[in-house]
PDB file of N, CA and C in Angstrom:
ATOM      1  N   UNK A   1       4.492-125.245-181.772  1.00  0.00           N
ATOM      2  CA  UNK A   1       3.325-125.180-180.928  1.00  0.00           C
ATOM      3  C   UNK A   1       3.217-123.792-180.309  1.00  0.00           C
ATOM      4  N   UNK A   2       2.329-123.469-180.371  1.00  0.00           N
ATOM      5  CA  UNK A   2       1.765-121.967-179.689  1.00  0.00           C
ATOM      6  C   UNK A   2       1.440-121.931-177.989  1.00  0.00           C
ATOM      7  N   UNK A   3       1.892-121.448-177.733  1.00  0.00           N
ATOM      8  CA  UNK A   3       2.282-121.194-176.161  1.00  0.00           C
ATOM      9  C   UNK A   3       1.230-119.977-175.865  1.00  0.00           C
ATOM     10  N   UNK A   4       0.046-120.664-175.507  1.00  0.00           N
ATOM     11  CA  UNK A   4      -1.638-120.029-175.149  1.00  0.00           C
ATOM     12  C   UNK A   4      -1.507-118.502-174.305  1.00  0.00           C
ATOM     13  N   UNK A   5      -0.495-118.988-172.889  1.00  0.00           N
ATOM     14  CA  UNK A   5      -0.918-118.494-172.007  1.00  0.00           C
ATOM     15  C   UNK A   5       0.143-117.389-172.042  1.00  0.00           C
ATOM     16  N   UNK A   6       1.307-117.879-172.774  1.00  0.00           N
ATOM     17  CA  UNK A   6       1.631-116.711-173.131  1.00  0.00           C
ATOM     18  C   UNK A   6       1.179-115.235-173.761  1.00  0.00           C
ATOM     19  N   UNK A   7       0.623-115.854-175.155  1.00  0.00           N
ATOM     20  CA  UNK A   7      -0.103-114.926-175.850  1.00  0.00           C
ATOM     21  C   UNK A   7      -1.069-114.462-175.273  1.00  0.00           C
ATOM     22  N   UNK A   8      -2.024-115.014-174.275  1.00  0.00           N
ATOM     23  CA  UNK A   8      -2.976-114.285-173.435  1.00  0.00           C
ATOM     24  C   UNK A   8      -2.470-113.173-172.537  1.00  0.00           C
ATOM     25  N   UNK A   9      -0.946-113.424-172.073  1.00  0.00           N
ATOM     26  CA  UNK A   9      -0.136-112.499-171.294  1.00  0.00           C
ATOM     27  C   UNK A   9       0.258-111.082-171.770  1.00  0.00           C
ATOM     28  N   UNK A  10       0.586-111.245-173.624  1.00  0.00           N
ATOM     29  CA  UNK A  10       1.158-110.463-174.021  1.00  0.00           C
ATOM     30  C   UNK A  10      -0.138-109.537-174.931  1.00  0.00           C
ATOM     31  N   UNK A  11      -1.137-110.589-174.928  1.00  0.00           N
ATOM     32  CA  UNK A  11      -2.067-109.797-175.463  1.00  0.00           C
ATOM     33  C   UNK A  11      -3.134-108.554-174.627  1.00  0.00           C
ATOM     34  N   UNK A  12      -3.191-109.047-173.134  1.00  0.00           N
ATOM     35  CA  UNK A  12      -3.514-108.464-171.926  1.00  0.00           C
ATOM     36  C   UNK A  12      -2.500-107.215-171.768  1.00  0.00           C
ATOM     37  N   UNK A  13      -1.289-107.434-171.663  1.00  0.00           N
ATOM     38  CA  UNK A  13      -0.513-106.239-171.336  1.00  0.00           C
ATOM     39  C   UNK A  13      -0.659-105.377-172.240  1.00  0.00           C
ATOM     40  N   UNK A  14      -0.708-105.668-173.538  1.00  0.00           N
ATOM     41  CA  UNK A  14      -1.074-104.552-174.774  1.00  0.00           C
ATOM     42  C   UNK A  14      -2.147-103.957-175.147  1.00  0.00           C
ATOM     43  N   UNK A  15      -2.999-104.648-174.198  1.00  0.00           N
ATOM     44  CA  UNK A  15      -4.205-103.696-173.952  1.00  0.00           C
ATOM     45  C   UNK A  15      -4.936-102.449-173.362  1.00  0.00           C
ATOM     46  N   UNK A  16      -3.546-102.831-171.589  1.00  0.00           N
ATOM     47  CA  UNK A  16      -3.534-102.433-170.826  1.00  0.00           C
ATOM     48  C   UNK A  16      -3.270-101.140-171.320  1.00  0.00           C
ATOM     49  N   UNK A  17      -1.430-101.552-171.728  1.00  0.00           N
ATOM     50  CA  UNK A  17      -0.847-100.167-172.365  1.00  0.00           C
ATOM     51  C   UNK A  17      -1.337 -99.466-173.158  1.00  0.00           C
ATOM     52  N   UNK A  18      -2.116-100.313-173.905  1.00  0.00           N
ATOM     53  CA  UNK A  18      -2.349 -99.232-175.352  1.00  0.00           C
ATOM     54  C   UNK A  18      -3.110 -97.962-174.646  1.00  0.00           C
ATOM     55  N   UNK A  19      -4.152 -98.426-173.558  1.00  0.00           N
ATOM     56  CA  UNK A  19      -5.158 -97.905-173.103  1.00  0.00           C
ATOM     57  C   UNK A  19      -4.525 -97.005-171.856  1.00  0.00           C
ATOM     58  N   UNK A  20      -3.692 -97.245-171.769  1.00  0.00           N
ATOM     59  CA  UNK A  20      -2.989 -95.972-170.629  1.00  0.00           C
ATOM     60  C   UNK A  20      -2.362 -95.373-171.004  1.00  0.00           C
ATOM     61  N   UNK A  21      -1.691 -94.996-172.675  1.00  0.00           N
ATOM     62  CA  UNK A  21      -1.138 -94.445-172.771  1.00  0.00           C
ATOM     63  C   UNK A  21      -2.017 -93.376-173.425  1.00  0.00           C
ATOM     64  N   UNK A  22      -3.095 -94.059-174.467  1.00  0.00           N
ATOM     65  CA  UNK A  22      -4.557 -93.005-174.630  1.00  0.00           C
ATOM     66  C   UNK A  22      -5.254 -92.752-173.788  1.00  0.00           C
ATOM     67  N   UNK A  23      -5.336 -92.843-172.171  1.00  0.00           N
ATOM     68  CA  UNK A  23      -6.120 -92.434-171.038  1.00  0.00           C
ATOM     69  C   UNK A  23      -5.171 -91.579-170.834  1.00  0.00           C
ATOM     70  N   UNK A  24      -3.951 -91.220-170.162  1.00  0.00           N
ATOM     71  CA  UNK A  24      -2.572 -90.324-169.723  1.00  0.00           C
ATOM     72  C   UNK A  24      -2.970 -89.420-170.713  1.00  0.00           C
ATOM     73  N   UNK A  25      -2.868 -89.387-172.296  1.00  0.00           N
ATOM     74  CA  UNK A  25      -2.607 -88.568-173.515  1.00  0.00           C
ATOM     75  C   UNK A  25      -4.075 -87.775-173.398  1.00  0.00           C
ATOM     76  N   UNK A  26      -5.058 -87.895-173.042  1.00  0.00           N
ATOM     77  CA  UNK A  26      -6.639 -87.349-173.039  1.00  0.00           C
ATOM     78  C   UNK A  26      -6.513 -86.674-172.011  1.00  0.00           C
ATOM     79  N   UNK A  27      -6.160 -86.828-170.648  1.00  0.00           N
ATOM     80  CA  UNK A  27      -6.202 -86.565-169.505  1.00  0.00           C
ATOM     81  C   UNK A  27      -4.922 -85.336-169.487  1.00  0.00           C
ATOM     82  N   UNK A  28      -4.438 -85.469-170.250  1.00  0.00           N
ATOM     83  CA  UNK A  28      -2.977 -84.870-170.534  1.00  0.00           C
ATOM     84  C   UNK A  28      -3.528 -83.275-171.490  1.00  0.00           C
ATOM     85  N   UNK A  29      -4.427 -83.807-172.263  1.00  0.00           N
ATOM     86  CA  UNK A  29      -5.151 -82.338-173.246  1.00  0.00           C
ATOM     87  C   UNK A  29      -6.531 -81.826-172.390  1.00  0.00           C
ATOM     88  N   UNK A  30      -6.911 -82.470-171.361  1.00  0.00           N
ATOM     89  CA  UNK A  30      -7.962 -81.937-171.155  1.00  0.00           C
ATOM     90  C   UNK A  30      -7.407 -81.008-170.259  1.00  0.00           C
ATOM     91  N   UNK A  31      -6.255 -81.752-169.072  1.00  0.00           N
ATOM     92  CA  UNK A  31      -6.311 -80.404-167.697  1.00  0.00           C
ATOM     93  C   UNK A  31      -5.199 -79.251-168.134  1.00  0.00           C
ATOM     94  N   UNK A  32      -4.797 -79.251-169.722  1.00  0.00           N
ATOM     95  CA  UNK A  32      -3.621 -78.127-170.192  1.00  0.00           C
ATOM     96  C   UNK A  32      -3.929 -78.341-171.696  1.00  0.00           C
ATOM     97  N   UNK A  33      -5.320 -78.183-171.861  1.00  0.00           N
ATOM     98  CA  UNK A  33      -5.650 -78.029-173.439  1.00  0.00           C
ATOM     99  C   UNK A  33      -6.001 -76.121-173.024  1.00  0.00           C
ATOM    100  N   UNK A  34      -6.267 -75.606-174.503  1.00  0.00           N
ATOM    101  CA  UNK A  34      -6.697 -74.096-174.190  1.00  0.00           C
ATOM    102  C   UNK A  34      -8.222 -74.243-173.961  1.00  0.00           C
ATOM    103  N   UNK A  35      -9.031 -75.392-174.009  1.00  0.00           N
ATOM    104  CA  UNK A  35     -10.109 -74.822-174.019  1.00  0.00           C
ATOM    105  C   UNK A  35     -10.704 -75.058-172.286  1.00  0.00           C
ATOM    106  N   UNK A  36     -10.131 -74.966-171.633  1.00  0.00           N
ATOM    107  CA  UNK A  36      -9.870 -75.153-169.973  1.00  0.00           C
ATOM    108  C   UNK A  36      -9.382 -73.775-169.594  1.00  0.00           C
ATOM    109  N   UNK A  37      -9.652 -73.622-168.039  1.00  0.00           N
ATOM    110  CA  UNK A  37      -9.309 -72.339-167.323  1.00  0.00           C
ATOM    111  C   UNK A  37      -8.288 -72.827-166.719  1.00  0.00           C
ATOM    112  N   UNK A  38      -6.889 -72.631-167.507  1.00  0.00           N
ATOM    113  CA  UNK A  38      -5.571 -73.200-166.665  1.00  0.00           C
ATOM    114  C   UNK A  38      -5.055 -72.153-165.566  1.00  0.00           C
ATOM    115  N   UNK A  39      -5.246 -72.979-164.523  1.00  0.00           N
ATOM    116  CA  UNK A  39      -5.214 -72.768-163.097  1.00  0.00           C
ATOM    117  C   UNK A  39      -3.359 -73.677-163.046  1.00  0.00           C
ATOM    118  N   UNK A  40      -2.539 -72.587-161.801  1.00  0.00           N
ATOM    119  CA  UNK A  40      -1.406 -73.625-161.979  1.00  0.00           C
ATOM    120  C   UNK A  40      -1.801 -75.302-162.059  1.00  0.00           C
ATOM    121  N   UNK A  41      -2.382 -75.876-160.768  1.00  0.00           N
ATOM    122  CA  UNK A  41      -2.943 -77.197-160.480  1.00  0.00           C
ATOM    123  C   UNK A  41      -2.966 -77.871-161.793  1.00  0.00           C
ATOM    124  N   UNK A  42      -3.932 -77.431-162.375  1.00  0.00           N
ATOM    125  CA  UNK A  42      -4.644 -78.078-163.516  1.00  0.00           C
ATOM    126  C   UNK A  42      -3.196 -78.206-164.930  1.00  0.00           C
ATOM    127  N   UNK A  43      -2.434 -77.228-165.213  1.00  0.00           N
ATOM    128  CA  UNK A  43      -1.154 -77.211-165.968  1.00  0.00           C
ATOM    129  C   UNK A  43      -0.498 -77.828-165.251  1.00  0.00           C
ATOM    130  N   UNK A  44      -0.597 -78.141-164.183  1.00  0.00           N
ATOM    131  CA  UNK A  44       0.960 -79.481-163.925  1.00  0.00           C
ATOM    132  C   UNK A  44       0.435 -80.468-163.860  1.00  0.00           C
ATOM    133  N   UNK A  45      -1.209 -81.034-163.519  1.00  0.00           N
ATOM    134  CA  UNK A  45      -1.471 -82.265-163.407  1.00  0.00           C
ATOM    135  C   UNK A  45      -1.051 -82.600-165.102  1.00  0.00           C
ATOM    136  N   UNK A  46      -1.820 -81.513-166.039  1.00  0.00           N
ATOM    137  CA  UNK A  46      -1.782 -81.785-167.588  1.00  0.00           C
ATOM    138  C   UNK A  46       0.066 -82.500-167.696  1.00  0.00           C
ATOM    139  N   UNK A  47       1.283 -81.416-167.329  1.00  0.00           N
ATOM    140  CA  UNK A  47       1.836 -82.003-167.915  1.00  0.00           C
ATOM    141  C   UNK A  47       2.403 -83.198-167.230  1.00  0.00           C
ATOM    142  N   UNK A  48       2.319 -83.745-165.964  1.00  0.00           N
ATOM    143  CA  UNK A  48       2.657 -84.740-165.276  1.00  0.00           C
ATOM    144  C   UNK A  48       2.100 -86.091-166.213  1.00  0.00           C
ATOM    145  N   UNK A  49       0.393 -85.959-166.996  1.00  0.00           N
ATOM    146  CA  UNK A  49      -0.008 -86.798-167.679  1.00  0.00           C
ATOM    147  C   UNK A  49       1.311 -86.793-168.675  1.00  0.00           C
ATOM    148  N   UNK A  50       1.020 -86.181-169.562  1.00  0.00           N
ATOM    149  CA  UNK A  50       1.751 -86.099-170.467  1.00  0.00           C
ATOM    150  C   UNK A  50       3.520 -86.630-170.347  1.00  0.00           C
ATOM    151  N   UNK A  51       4.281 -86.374-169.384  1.00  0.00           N
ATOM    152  CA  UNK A  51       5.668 -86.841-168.688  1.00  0.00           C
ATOM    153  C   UNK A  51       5.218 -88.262-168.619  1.00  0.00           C
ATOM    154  N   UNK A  52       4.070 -88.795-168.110  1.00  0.00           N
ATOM    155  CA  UNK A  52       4.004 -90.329-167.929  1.00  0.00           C
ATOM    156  C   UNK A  52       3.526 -91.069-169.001  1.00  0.00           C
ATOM    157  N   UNK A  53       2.728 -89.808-169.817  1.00  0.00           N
ATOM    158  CA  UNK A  53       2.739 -91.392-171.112  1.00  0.00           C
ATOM    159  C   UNK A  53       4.241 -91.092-171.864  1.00  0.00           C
ATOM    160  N   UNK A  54       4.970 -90.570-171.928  1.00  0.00           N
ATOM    161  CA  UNK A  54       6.080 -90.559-172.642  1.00  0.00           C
ATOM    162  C   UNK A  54       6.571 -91.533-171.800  1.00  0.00           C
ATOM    163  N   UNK A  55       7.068 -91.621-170.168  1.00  0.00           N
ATOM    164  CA  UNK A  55       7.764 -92.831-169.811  1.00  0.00           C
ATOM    165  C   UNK A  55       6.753 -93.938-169.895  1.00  0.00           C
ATOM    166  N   UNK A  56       5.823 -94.308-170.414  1.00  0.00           N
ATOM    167  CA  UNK A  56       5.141 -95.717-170.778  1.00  0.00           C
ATOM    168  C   UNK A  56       5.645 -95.838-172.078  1.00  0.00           C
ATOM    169  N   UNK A  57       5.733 -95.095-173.124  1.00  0.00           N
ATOM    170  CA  UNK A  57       5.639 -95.295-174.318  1.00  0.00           C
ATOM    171  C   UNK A  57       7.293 -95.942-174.474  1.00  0.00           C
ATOM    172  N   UNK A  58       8.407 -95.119-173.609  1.00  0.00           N
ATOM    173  CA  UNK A  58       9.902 -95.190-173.623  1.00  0.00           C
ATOM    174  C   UNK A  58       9.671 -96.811-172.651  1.00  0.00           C
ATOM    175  N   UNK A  59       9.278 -97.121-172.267  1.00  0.00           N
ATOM    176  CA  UNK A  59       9.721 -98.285-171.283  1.00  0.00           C
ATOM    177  C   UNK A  59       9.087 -99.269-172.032  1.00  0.00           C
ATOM    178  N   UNK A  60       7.554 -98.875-173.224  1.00  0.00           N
ATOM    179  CA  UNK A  60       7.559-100.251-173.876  1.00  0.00           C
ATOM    180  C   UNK A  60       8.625-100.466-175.120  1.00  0.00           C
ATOM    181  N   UNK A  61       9.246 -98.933-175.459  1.00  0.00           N
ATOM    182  CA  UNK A  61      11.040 -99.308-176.612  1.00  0.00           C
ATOM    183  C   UNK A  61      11.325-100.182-175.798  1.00  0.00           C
ATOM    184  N   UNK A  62      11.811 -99.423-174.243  1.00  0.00           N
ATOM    185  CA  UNK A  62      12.909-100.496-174.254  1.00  0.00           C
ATOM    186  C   UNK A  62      12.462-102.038-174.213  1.00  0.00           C
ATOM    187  N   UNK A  63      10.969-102.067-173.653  1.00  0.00           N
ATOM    188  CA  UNK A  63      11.056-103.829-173.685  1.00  0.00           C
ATOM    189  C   UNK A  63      10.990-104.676-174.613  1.00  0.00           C
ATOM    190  N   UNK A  64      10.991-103.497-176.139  1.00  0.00           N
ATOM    191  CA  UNK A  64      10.980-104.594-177.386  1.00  0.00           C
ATOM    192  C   UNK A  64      12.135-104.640-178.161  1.00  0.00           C
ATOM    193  N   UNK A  65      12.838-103.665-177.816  1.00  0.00           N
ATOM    194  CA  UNK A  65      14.191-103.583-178.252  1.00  0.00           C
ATOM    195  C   UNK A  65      15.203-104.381-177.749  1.00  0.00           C
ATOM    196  N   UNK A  66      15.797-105.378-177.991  1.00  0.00           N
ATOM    197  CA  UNK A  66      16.736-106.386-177.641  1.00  0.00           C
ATOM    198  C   UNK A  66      18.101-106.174-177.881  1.00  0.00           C
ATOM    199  N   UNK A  67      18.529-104.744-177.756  1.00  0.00           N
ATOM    200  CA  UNK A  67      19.888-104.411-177.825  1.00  0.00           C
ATOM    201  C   UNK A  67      20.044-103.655-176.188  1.00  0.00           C
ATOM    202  N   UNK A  68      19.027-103.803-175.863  1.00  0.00           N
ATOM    203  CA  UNK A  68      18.790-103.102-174.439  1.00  0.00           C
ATOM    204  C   UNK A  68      18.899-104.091-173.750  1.00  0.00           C
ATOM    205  N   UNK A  69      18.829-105.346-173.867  1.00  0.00           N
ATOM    206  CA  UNK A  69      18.833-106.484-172.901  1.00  0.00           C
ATOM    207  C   UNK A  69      20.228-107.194-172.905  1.00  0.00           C
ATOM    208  N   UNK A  70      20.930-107.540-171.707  1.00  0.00           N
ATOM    209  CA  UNK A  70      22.186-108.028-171.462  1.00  0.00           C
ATOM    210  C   UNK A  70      22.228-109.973-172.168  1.00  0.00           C
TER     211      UNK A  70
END
């Protein structure tokens, strides 16, 4: 038997993520792409995006990887 509300859970969160990690990654080329006037500000917000979709992308390994779990 298929467990609904689960899959509504897991299908919601993968939406979320998928979509924050391509919002972070856009937001990430626009304020430290070359075709921008990089101002310090604007190069650290860029790579701060960029630092956080890498820890989204590393925190959804670890939650599918089951050698990570006790």
């Amino acid at each position: 038997m298929i467990a609904w509300g689960s899959f509504l859970i897991v299908l919601i969160a993968s939406i979320i993520g998928a979509c924050g990690v391509v919002t972070l990654f856009s937001l990430g080329l626009r304020f430290a792409g070359p075709a921008t006037t990089n101002t310090g500000v604007r190069h650290a917000l860029g790579i701060t995006c960029f630092v956080l979709c890498g820890l989204l992308v590393a925190f959804g390994v670890y939650l599918i990887i089951p050698a990570f779990h006790p």
